[in-house]
PDB file of N, CA and C in Angstrom:
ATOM      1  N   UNK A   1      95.078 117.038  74.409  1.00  0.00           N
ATOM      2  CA  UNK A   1      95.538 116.040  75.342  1.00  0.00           C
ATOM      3  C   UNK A   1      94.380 115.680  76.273  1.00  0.00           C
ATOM      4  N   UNK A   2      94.296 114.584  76.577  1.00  0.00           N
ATOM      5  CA  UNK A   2      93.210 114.225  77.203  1.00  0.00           C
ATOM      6  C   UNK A   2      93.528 114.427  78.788  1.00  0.00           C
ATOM      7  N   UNK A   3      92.822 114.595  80.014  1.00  0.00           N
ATOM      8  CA  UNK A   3      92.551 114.906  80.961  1.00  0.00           C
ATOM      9  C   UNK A   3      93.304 113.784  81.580  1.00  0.00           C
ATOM     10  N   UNK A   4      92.917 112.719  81.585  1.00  0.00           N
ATOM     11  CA  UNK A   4      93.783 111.400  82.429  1.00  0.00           C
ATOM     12  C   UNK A   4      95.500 111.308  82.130  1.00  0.00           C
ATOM     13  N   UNK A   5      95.768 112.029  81.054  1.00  0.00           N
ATOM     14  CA  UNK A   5      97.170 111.510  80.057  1.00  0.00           C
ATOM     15  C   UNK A   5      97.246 113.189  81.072  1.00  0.00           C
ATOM     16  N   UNK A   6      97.296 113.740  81.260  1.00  0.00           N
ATOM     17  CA  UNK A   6      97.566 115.571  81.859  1.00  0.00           C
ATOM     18  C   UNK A   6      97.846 115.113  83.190  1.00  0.00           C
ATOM     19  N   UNK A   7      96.946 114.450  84.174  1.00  0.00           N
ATOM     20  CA  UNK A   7      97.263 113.962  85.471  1.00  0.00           C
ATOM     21  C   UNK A   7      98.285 112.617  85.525  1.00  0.00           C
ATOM     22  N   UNK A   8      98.248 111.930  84.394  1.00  0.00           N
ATOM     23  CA  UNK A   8      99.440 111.063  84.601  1.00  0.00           C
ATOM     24  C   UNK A   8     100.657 111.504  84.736  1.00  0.00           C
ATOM     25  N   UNK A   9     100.727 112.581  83.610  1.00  0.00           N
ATOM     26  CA  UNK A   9     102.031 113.451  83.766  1.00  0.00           C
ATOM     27  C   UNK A   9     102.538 114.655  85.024  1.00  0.00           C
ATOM     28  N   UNK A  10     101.600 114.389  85.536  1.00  0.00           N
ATOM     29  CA  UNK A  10     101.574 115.482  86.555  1.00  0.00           C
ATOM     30  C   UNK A  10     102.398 114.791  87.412  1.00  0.00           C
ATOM     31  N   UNK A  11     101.443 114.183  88.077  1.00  0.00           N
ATOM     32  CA  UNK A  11     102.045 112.887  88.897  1.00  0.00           C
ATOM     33  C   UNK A  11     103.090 111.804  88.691  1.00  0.00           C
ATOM     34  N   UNK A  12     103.375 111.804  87.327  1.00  0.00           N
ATOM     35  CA  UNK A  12     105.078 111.379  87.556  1.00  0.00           C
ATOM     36  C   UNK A  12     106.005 112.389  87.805  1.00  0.00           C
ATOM     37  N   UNK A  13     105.980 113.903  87.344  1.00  0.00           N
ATOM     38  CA  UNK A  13     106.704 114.891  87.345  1.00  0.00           C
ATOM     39  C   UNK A  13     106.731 115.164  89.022  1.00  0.00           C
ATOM     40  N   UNK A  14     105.793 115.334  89.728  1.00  0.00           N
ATOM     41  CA  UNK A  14     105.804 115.074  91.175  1.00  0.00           C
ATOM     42  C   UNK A  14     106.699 114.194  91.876  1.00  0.00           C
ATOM     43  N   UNK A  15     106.596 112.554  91.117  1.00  0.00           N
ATOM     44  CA  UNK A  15     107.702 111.612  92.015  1.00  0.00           C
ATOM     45  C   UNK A  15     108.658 111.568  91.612  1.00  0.00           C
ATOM     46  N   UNK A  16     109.390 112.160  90.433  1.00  0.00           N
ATOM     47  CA  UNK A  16     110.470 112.492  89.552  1.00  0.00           C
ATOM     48  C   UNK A  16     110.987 113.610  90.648  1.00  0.00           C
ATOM     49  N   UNK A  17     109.883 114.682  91.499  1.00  0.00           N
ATOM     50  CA  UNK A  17     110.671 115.854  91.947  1.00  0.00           C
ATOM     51  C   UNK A  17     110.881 114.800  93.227  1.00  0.00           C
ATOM     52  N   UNK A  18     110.237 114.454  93.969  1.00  0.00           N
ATOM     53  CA  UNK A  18     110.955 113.340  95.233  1.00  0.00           C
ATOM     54  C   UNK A  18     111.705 112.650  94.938  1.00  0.00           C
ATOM     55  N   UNK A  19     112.072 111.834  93.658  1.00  0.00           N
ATOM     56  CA  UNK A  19     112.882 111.394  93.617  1.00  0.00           C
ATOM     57  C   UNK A  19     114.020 112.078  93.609  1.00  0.00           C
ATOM     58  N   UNK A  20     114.709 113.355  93.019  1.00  0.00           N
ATOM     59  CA  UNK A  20     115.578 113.800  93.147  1.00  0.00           C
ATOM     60  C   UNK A  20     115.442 114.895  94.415  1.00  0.00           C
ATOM     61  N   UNK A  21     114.151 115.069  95.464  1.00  0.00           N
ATOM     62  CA  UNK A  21     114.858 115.630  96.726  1.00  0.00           C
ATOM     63  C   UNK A  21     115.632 113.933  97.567  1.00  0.00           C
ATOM     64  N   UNK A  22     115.014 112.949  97.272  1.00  0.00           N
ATOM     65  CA  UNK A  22     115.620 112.071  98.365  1.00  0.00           C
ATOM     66  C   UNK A  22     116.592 111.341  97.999  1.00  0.00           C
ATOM     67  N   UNK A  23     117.285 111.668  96.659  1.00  0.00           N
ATOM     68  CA  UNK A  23     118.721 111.943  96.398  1.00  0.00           C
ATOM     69  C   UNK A  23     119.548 112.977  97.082  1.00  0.00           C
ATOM     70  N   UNK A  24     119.406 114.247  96.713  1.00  0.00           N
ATOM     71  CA  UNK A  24     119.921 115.347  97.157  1.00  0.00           C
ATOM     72  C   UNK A  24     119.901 116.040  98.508  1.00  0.00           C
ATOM     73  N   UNK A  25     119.183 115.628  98.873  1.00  0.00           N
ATOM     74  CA  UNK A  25     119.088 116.216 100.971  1.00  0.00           C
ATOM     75  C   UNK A  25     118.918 114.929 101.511  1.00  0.00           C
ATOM     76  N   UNK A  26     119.221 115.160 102.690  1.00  0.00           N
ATOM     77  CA  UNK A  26     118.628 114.003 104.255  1.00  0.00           C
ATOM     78  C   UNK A  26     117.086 114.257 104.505  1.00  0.00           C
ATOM     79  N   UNK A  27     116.443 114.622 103.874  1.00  0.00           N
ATOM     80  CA  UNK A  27     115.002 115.167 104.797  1.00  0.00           C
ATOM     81  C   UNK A  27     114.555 114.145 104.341  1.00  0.00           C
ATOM     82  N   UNK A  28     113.170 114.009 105.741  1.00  0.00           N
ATOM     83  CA  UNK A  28     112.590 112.685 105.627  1.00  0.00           C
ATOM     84  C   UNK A  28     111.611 113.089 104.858  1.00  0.00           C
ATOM     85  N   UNK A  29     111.080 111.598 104.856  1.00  0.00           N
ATOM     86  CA  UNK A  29     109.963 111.281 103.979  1.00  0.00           C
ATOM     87  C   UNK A  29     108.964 112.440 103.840  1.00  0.00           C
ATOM     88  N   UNK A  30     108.615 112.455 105.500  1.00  0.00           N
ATOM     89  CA  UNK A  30     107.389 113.177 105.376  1.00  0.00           C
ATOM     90  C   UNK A  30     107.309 114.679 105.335  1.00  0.00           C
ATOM     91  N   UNK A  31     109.062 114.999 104.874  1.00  0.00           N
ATOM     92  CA  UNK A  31     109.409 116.492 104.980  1.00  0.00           C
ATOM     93  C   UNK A  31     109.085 116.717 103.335  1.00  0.00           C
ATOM     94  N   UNK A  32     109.579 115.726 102.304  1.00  0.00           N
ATOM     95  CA  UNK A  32     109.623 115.704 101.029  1.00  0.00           C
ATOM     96  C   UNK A  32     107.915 115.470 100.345  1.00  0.00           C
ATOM     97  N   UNK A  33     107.207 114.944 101.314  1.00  0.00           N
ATOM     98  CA  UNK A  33     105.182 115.112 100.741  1.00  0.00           C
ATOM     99  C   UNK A  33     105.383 116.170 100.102  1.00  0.00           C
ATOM    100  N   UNK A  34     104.799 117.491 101.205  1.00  0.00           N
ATOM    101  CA  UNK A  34     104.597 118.371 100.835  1.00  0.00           C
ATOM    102  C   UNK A  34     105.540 119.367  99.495  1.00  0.00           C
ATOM    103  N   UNK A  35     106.651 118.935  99.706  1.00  0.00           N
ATOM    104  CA  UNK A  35     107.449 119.707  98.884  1.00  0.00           C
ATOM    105  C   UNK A  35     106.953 119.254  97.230  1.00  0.00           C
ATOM    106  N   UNK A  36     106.599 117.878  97.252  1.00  0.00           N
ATOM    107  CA  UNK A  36     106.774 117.387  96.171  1.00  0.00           C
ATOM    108  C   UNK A  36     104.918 117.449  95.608  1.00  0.00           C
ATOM    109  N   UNK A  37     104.031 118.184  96.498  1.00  0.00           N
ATOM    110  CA  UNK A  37     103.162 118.359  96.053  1.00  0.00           C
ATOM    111  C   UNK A  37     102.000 117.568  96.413  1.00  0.00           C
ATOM    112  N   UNK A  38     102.168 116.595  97.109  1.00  0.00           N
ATOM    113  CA  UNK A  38     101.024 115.487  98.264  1.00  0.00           C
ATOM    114  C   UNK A  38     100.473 116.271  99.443  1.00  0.00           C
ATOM    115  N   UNK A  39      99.882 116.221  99.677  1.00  0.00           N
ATOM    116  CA  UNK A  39      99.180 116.336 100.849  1.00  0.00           C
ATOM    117  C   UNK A  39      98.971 115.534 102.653  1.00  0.00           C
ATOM    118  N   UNK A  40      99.075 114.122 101.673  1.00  0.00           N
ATOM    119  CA  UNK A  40      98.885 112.772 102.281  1.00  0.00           C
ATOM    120  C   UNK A  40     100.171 112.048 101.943  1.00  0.00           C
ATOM    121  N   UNK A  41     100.894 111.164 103.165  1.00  0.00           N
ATOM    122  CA  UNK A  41     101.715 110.369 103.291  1.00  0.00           C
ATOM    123  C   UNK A  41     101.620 109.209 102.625  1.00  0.00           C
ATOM    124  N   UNK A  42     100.503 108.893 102.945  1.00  0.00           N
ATOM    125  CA  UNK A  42      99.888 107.696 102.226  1.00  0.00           C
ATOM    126  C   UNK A  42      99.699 107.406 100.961  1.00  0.00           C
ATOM    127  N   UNK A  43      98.631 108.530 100.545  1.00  0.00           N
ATOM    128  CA  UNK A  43      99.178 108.971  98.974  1.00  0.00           C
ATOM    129  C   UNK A  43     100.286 108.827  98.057  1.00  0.00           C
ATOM    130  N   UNK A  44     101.286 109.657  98.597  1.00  0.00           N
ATOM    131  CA  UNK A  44     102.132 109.826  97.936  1.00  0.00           C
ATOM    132  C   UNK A  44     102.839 108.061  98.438  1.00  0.00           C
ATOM    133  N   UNK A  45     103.128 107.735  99.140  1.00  0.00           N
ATOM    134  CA  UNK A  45     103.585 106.672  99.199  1.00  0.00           C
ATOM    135  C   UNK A  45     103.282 105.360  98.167  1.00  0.00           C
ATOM    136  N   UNK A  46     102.046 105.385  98.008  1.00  0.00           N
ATOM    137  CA  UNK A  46     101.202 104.664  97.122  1.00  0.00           C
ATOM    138  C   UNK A  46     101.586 105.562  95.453  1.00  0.00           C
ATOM    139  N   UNK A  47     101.647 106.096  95.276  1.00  0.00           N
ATOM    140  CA  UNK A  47     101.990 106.566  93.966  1.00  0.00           C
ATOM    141  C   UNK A  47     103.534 106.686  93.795  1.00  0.00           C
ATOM    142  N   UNK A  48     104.398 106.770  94.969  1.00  0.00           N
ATOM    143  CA  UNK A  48     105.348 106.657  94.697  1.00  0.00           C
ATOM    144  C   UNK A  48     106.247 105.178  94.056  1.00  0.00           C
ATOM    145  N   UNK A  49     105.100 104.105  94.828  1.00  0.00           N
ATOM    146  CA  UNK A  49     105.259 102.777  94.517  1.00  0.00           C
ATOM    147  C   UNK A  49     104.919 102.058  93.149  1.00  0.00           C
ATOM    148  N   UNK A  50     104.051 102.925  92.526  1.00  0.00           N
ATOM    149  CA  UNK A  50     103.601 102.613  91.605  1.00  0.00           C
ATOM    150  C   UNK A  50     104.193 103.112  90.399  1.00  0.00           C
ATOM    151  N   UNK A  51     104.908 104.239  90.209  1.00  0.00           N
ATOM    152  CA  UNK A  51     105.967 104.735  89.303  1.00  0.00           C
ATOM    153  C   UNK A  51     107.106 104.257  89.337  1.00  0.00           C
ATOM    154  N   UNK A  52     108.047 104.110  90.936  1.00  0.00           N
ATOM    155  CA  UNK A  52     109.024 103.172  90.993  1.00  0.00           C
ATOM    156  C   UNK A  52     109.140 102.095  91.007  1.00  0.00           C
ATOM    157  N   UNK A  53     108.189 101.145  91.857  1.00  0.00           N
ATOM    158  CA  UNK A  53     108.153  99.699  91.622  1.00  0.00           C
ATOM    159  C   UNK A  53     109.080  99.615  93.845  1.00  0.00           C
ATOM    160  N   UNK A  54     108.795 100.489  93.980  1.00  0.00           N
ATOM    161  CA  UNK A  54     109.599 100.244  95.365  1.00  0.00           C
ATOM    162  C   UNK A  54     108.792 101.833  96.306  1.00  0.00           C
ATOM    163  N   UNK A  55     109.068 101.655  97.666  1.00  0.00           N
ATOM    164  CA  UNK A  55     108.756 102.863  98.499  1.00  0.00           C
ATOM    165  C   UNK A  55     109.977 103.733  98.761  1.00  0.00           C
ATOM    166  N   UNK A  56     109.232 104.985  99.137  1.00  0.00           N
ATOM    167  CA  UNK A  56     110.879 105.869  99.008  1.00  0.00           C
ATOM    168  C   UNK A  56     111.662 105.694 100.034  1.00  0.00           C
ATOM    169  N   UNK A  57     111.595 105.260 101.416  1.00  0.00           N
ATOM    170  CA  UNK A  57     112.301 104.592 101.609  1.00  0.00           C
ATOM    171  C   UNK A  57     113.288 103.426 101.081  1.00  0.00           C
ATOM    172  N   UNK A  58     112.842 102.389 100.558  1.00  0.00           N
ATOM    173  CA  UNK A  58     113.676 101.514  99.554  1.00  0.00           C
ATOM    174  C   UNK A  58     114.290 102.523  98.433  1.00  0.00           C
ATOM    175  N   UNK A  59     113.825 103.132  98.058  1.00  0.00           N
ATOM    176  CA  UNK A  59     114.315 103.935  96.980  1.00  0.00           C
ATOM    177  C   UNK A  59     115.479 104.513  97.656  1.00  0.00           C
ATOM    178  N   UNK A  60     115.195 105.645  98.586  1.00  0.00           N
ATOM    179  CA  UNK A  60     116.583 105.877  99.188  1.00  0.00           C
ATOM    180  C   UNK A  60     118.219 105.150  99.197  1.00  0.00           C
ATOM    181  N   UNK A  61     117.628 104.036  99.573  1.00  0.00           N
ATOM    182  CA  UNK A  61     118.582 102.636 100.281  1.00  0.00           C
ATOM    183  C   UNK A  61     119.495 102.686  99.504  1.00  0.00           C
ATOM    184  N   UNK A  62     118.729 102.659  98.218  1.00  0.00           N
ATOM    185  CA  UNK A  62     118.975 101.767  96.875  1.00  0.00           C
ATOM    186  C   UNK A  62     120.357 102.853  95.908  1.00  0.00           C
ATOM    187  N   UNK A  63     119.615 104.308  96.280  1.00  0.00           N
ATOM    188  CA  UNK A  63     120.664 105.171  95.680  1.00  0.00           C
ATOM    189  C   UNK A  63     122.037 105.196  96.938  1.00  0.00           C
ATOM    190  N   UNK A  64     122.171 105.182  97.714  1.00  0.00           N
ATOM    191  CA  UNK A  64     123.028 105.373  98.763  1.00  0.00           C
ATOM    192  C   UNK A  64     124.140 104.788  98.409  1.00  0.00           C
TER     193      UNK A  64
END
């Protein structure tokens, strides 16, 4: 497996795990970074947008 195809998967498996904490609890955004393996708000925000097509905020909204 190639190195880029290993971190792609990484990093959806990451917003796959935020996605189902900001289903399943109230914790905010910036409680769910770290859990989900970011470091950076920003980051993850930006990658979160780019797998969903929305921010996890909107994402939230959207499951509610």
């Amino acid at each position: 497996m190639l190195v880029g195809e290993t971190l792609k998967m990484q990093k959806c498996f990451r917003i796959r795990k935020a996605q189902e904490m900001l289903h399943s609890t109230n914790w905010k955004v910036k409680e769910i970074v770290p859990k989900s393996g970011y470091q950076n708000i920003n980051s993850f925000n930006r990658m979160f947008k780019k797998f969903t097509g929305m921010t996890p905020g909107e994402y939230r909204k959207k499951i509610e």
